[in-house]
N, C-alpha and C. Protein backbone atom coordinates (compact mmCIF):
# COMPACT_ATOMS: atom_id res chain seq x y z
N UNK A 1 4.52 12.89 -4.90
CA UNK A 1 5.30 12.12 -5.83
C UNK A 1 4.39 11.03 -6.39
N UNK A 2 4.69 10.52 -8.07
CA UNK A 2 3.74 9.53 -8.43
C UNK A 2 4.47 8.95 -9.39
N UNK A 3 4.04 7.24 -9.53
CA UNK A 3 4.67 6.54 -10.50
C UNK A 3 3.70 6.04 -11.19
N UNK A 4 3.07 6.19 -12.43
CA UNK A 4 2.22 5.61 -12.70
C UNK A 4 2.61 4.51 -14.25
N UNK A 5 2.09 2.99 -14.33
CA UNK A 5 2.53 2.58 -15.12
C UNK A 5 3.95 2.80 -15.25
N UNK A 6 4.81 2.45 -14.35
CA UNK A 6 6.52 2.27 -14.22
C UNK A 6 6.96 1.06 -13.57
N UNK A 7 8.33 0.50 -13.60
CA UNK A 7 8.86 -0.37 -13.52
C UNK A 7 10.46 -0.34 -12.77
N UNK A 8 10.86 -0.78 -12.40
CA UNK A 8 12.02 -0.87 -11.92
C UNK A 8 12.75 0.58 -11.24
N UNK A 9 11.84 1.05 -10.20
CA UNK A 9 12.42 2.79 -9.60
C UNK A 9 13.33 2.12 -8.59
N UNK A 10 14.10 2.81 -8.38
CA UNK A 10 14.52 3.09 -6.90
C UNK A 10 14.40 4.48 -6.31
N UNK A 11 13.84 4.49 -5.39
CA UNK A 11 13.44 5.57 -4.79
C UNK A 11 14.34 5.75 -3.13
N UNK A 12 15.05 6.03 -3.28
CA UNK A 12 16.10 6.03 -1.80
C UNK A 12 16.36 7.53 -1.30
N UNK A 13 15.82 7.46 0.67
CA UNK A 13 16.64 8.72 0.75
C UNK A 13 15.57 10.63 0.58
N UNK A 14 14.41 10.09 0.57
CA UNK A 14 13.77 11.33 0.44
C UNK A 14 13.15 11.44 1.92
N UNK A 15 12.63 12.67 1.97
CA UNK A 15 11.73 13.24 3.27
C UNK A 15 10.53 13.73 2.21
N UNK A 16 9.60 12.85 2.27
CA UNK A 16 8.41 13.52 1.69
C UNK A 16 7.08 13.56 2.69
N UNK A 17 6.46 15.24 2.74
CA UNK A 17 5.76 15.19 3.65
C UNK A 17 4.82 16.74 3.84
N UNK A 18 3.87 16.41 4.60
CA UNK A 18 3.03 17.53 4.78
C UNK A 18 2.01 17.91 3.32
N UNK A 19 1.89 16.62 2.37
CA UNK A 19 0.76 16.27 1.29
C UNK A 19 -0.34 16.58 1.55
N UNK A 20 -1.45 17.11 0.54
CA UNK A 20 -2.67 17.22 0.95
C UNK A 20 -3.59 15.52 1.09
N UNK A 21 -2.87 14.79 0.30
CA UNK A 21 -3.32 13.19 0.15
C UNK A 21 -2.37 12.44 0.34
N UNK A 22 -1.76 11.34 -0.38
CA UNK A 22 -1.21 10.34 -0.01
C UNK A 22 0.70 11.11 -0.43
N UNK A 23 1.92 10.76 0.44
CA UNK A 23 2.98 11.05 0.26
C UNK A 23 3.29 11.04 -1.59
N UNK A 24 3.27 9.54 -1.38
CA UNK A 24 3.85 8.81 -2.55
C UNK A 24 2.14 8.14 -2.98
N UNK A 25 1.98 8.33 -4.27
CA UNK A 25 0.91 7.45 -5.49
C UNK A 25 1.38 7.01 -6.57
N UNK A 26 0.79 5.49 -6.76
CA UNK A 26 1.12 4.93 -7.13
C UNK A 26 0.38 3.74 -8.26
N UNK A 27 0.74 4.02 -9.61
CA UNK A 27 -0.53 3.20 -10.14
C UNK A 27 0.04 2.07 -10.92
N UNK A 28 0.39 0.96 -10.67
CA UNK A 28 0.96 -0.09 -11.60
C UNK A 28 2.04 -0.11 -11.45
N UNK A 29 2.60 0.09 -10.54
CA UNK A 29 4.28 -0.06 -10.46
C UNK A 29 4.80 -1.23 -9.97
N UNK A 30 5.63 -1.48 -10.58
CA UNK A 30 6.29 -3.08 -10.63
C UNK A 30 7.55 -3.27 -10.65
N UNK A 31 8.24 -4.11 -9.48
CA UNK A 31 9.46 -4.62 -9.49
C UNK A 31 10.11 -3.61 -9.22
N UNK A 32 10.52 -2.48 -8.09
CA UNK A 32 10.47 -1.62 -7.92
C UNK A 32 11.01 -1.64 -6.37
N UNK A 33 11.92 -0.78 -5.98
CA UNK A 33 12.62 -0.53 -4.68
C UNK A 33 12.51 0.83 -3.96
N UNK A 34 11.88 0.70 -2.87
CA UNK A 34 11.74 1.96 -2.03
C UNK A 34 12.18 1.95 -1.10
N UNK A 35 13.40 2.24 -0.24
CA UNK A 35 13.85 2.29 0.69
C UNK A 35 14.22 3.64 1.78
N UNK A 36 14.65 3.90 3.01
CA UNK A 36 14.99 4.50 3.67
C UNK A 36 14.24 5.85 3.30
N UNK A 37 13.34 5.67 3.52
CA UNK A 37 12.71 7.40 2.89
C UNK A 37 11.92 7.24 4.57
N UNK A 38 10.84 8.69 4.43
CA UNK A 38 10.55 9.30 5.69
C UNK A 38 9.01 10.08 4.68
N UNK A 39 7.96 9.27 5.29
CA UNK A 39 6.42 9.73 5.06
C UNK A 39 5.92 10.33 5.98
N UNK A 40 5.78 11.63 6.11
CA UNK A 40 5.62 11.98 7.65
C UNK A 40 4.61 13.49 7.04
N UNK A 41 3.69 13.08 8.13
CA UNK A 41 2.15 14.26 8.01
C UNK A 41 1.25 14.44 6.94
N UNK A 42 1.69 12.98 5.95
CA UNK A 42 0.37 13.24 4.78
C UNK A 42 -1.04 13.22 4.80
N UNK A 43 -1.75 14.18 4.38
CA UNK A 43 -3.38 14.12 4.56
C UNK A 43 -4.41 12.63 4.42
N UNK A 44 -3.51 12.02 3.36
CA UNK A 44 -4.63 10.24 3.55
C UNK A 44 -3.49 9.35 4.02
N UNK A 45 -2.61 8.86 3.09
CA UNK A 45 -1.65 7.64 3.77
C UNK A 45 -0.05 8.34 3.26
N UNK A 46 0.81 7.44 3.91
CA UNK A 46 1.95 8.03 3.63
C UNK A 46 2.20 7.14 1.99
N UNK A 47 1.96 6.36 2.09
CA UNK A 47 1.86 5.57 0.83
C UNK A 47 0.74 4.69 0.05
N UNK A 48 0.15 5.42 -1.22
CA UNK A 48 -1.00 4.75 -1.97
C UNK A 48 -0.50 3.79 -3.04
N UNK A 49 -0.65 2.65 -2.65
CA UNK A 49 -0.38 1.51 -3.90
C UNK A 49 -1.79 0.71 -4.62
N UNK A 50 -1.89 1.38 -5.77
CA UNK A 50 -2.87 0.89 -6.49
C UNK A 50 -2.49 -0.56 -7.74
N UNK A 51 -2.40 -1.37 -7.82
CA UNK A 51 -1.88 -2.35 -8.40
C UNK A 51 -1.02 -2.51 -8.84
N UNK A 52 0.20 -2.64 -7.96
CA UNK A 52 1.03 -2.33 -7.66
C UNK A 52 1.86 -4.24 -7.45
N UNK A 53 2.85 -4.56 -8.03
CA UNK A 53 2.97 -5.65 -7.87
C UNK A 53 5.38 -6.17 -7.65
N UNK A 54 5.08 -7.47 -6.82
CA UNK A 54 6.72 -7.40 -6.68
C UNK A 54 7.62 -6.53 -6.47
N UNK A 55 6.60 -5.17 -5.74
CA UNK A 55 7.73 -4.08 -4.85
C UNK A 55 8.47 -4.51 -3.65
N UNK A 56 9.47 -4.00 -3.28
CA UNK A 56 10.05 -4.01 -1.65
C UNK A 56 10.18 -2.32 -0.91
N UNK A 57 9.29 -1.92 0.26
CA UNK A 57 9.36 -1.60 0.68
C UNK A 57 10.07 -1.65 2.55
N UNK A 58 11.49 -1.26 2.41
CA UNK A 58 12.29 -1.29 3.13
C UNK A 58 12.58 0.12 3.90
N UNK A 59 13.01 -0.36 5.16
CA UNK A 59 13.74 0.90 5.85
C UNK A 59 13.50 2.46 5.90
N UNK A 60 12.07 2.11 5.83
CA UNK A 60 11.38 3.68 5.52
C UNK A 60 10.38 3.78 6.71
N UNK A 61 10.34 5.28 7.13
CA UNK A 61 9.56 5.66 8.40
C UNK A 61 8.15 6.38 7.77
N UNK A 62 7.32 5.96 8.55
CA UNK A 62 5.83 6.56 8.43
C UNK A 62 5.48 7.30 9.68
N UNK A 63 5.09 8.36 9.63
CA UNK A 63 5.13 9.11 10.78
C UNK A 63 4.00 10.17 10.67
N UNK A 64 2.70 10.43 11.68
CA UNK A 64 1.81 11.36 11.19
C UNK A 64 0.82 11.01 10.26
N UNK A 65 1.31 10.47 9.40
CA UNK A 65 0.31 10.36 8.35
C UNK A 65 -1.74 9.71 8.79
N UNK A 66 -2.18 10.55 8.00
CA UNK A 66 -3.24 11.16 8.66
C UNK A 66 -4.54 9.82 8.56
N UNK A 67 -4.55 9.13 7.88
CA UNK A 67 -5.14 7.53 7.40
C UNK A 67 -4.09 6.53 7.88
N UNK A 68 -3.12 6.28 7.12
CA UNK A 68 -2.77 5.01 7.42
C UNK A 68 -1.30 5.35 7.11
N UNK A 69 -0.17 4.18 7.37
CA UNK A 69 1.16 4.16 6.45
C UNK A 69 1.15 4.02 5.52
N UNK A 70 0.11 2.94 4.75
CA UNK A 70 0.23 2.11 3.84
C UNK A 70 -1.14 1.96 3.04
N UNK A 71 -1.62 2.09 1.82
CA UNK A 71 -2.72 1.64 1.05
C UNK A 71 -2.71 1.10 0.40
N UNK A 72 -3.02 -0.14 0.68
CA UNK A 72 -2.92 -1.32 -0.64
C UNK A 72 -4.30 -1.52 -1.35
N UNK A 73 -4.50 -0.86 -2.94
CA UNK A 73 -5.82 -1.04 -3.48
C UNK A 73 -5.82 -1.52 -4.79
N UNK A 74 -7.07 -1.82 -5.50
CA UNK A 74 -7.08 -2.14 -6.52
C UNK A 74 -6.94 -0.42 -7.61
N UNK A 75 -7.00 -1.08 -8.80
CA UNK A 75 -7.02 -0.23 -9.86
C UNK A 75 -8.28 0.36 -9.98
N UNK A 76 -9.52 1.76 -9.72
CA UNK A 76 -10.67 1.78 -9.99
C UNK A 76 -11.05 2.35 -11.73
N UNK A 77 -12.19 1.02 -12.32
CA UNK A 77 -12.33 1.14 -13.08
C UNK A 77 -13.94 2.10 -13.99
N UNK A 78 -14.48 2.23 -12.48
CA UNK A 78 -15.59 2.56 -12.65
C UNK A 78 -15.99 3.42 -11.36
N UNK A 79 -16.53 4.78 -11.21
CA UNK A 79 -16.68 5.34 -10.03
C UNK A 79 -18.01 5.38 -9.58
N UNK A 80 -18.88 5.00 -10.92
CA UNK A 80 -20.54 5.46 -10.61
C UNK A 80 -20.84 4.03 -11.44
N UNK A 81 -22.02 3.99 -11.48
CA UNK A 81 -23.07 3.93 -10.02
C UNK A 81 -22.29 3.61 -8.70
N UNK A 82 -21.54 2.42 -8.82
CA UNK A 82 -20.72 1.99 -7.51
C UNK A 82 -18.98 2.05 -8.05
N UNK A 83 -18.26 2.04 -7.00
CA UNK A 83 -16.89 1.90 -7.24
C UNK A 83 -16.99 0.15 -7.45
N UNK A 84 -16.47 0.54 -8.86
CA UNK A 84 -15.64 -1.16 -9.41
C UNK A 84 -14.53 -1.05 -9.72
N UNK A 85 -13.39 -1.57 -9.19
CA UNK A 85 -11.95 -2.02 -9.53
C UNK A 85 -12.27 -2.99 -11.10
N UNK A 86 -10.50 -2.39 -11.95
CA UNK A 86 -10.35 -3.63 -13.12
C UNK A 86 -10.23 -4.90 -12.28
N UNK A 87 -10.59 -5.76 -13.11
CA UNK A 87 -10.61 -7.36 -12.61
C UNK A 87 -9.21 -7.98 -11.99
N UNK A 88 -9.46 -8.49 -10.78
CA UNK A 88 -7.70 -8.93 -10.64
C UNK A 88 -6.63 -7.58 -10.33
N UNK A 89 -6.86 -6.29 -9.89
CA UNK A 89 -5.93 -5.44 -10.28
C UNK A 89 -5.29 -5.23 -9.02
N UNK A 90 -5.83 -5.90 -7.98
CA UNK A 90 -5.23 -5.53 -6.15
C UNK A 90 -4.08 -5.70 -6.46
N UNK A 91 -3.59 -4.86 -5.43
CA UNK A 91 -2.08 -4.72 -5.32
C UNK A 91 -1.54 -6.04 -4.38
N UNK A 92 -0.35 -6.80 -4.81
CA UNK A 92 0.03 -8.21 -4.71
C UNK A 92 1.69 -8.17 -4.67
N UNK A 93 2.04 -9.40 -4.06
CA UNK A 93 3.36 -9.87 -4.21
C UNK A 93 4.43 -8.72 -3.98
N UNK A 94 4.18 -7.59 -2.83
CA UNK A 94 4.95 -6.62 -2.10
C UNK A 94 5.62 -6.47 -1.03
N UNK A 95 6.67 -6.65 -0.75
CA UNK A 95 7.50 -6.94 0.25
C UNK A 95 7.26 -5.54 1.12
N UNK A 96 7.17 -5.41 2.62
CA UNK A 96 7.14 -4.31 3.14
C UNK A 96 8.01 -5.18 4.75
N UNK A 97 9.41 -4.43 4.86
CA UNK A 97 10.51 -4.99 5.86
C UNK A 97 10.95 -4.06 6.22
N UNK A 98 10.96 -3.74 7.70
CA UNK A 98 11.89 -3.16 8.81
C UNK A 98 11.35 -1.71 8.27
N UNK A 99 10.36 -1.69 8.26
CA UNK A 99 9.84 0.05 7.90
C UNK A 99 9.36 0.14 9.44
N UNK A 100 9.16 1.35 10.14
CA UNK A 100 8.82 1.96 11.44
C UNK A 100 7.67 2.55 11.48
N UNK A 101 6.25 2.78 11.87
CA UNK A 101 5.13 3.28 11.86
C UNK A 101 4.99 3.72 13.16
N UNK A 102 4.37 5.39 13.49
CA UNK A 102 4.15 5.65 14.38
C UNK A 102 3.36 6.98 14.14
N UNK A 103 2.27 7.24 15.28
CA UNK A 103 1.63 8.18 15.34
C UNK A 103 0.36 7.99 14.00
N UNK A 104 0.18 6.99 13.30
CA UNK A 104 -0.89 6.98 12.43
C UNK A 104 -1.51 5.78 12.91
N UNK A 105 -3.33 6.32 12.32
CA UNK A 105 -4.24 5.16 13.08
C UNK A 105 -4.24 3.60 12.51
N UNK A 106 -3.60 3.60 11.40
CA UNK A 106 -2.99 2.02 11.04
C UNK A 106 -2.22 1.87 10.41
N UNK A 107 -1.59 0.68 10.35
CA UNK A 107 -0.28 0.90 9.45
C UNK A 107 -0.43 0.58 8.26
N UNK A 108 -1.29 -0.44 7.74
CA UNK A 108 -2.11 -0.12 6.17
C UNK A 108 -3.43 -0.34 6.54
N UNK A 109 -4.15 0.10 5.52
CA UNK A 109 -5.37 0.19 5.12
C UNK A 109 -5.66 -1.20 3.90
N UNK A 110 -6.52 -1.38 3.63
CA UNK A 110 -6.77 -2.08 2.44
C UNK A 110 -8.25 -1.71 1.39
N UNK A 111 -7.80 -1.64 0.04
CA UNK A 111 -9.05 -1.21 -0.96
C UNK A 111 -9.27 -2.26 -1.59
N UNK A 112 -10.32 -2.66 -1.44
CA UNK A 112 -10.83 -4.37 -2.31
C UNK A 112 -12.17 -4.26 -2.82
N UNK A 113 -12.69 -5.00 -3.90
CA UNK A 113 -14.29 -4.71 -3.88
C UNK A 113 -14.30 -6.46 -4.58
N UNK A 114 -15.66 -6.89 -5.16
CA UNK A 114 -16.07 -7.95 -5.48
C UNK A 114 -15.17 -8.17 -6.82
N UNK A 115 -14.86 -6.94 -8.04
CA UNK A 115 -13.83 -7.28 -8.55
C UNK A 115 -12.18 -7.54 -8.56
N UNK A 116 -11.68 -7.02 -8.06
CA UNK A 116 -10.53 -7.32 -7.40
C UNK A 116 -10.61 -7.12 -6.06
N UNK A 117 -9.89 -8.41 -5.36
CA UNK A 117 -9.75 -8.51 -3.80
C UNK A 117 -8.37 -9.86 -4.14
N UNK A 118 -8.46 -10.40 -2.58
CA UNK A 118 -7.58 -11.06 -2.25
C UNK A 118 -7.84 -12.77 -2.33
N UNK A 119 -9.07 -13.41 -2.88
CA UNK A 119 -9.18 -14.73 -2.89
C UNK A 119 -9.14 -15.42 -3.88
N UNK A 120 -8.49 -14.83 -4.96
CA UNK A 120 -8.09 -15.64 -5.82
C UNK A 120 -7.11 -16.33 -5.58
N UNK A 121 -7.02 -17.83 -6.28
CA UNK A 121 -6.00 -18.81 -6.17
C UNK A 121 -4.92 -18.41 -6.63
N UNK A 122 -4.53 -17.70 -7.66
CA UNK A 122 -3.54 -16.97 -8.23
C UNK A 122 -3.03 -15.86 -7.20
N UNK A 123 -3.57 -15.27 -6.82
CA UNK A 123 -3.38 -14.34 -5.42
C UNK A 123 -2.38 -14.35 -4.64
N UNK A 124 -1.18 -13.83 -4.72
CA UNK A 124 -0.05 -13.32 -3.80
C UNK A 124 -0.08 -12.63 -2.90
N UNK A 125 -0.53 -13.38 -1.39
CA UNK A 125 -0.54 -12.00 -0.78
C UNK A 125 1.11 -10.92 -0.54
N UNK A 126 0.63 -9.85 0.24
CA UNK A 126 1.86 -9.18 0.27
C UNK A 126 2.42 -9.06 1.76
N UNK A 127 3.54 -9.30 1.59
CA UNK A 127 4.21 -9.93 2.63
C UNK A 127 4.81 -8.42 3.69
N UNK A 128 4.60 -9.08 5.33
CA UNK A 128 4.60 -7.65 6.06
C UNK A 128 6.11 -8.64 7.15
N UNK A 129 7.04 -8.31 7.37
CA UNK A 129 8.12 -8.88 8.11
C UNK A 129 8.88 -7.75 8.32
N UNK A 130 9.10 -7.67 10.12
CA UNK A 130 9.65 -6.75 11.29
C UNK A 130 9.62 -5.70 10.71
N UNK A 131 8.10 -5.62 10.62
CA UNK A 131 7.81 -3.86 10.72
C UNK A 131 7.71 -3.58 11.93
N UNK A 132 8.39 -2.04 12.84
CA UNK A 132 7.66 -1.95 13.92
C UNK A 132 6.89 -0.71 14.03
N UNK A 133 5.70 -0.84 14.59
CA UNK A 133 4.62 -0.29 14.81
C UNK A 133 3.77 0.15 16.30
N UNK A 134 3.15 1.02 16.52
CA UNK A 134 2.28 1.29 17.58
C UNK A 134 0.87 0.82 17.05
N UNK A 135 0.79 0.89 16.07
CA UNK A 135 -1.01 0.25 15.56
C UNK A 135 -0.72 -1.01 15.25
N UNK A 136 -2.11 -1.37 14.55
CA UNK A 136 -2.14 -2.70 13.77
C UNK A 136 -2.27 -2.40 12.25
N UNK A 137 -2.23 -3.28 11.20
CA UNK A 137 -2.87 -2.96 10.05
C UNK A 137 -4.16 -3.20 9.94
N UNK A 138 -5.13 -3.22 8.74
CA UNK A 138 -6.35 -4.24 8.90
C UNK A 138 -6.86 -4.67 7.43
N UNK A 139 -7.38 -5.45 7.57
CA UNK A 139 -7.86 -6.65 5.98
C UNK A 139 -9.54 -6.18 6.03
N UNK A 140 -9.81 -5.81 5.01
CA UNK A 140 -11.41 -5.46 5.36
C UNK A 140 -12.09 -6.24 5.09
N UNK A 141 -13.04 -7.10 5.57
CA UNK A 141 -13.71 -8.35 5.38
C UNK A 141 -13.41 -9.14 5.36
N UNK A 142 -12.24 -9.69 5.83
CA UNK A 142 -11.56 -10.63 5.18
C UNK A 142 -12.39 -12.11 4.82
N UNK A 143 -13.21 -12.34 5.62
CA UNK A 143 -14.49 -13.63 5.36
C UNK A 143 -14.99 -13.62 4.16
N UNK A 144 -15.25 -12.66 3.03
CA UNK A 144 -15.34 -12.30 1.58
C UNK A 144 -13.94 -11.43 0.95
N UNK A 145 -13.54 -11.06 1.33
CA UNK A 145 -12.26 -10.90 0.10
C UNK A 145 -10.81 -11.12 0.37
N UNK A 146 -11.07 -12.01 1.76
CA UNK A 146 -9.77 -12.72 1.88
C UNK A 146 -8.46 -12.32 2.36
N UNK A 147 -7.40 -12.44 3.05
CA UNK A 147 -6.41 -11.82 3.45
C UNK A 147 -5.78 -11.36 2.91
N UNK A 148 -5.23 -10.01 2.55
CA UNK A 148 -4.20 -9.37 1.40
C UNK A 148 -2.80 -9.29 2.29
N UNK A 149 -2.73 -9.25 3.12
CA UNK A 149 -1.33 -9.55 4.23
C UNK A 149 -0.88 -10.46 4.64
N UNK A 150 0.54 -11.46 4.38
CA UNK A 150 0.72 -12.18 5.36
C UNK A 150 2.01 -11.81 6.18
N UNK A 151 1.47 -11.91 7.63
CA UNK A 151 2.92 -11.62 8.78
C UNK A 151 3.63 -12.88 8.89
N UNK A 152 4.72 -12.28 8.58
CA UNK A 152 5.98 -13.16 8.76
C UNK A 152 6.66 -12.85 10.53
């Protein structure tokens, strides 16, 4: 399933699963409700959010999935010579509450590079409250691109 450049979904109520990559992708989606769904055995994450902004992710199970629950990345604007994200494009200001993670090796991942990451002053991080989990998530570097998670 994919939303790309969309706005206001609700997505309630699916079993999506057994993907060769991520369940659900996602490119620019905004203001936007995902609830009670079930990500279970996808090949990278159960969910890819590429700049992705003021979602709530609620009441949804991650299960299996083969990377992570969760991918929070920038927009890539450039693949060669090096991967460069558009400027500013990390995914921000995302509510993720009372979702369940189990059996995957983290519960998000994070994609950041020198153009978009998490230390800008403008910078929302995205908010993680009573998720429960068997892993941890993780912030990659955070000493250069700053925390993209805050636990409530």
């Amino acid at each position: 399933m994919s939303f790309n450049r969309t706005a206001k979904v609700t997505m309630v109520n699916n079993y999506i699963h057994d993907n060769v990559a991520a369940g659900l992708t996602t490119e620019h989606l905004e203001d936007s409700e995902i609830r009670n769904n079930r990500f279970e055995r996808n090949g990278s994450q159960g969910i890819y959010l590429s700049d992705a902004r003021r979602n709530r992710f609620s009441n949804n199970q991650f299960d299996g999935n083969k990377v992570a629950g969760v991918f929070l990345a920038c927009a890539i604007r450039y693949r060669t010579p090096e991967i460069l994200c558009w400027d500013n494009s990390m995914s921000q200001d995302n509510v993720f509450e009372n979702n369940r993670f189990s059996n995957t090796p983290f519960t998000y991942t994070i994609g950041v590079d020198r153009a978009a990451n998490c230390t800008a002053a403008d910078f929302k991080p995205n908010l993680w409250r009573n998720n429960q989990a068997d892993v941890a998530g993780v912030d990659i570097e955070p000493q250069r691109y700053g925390y993209c998670v805050r636990h409530e």
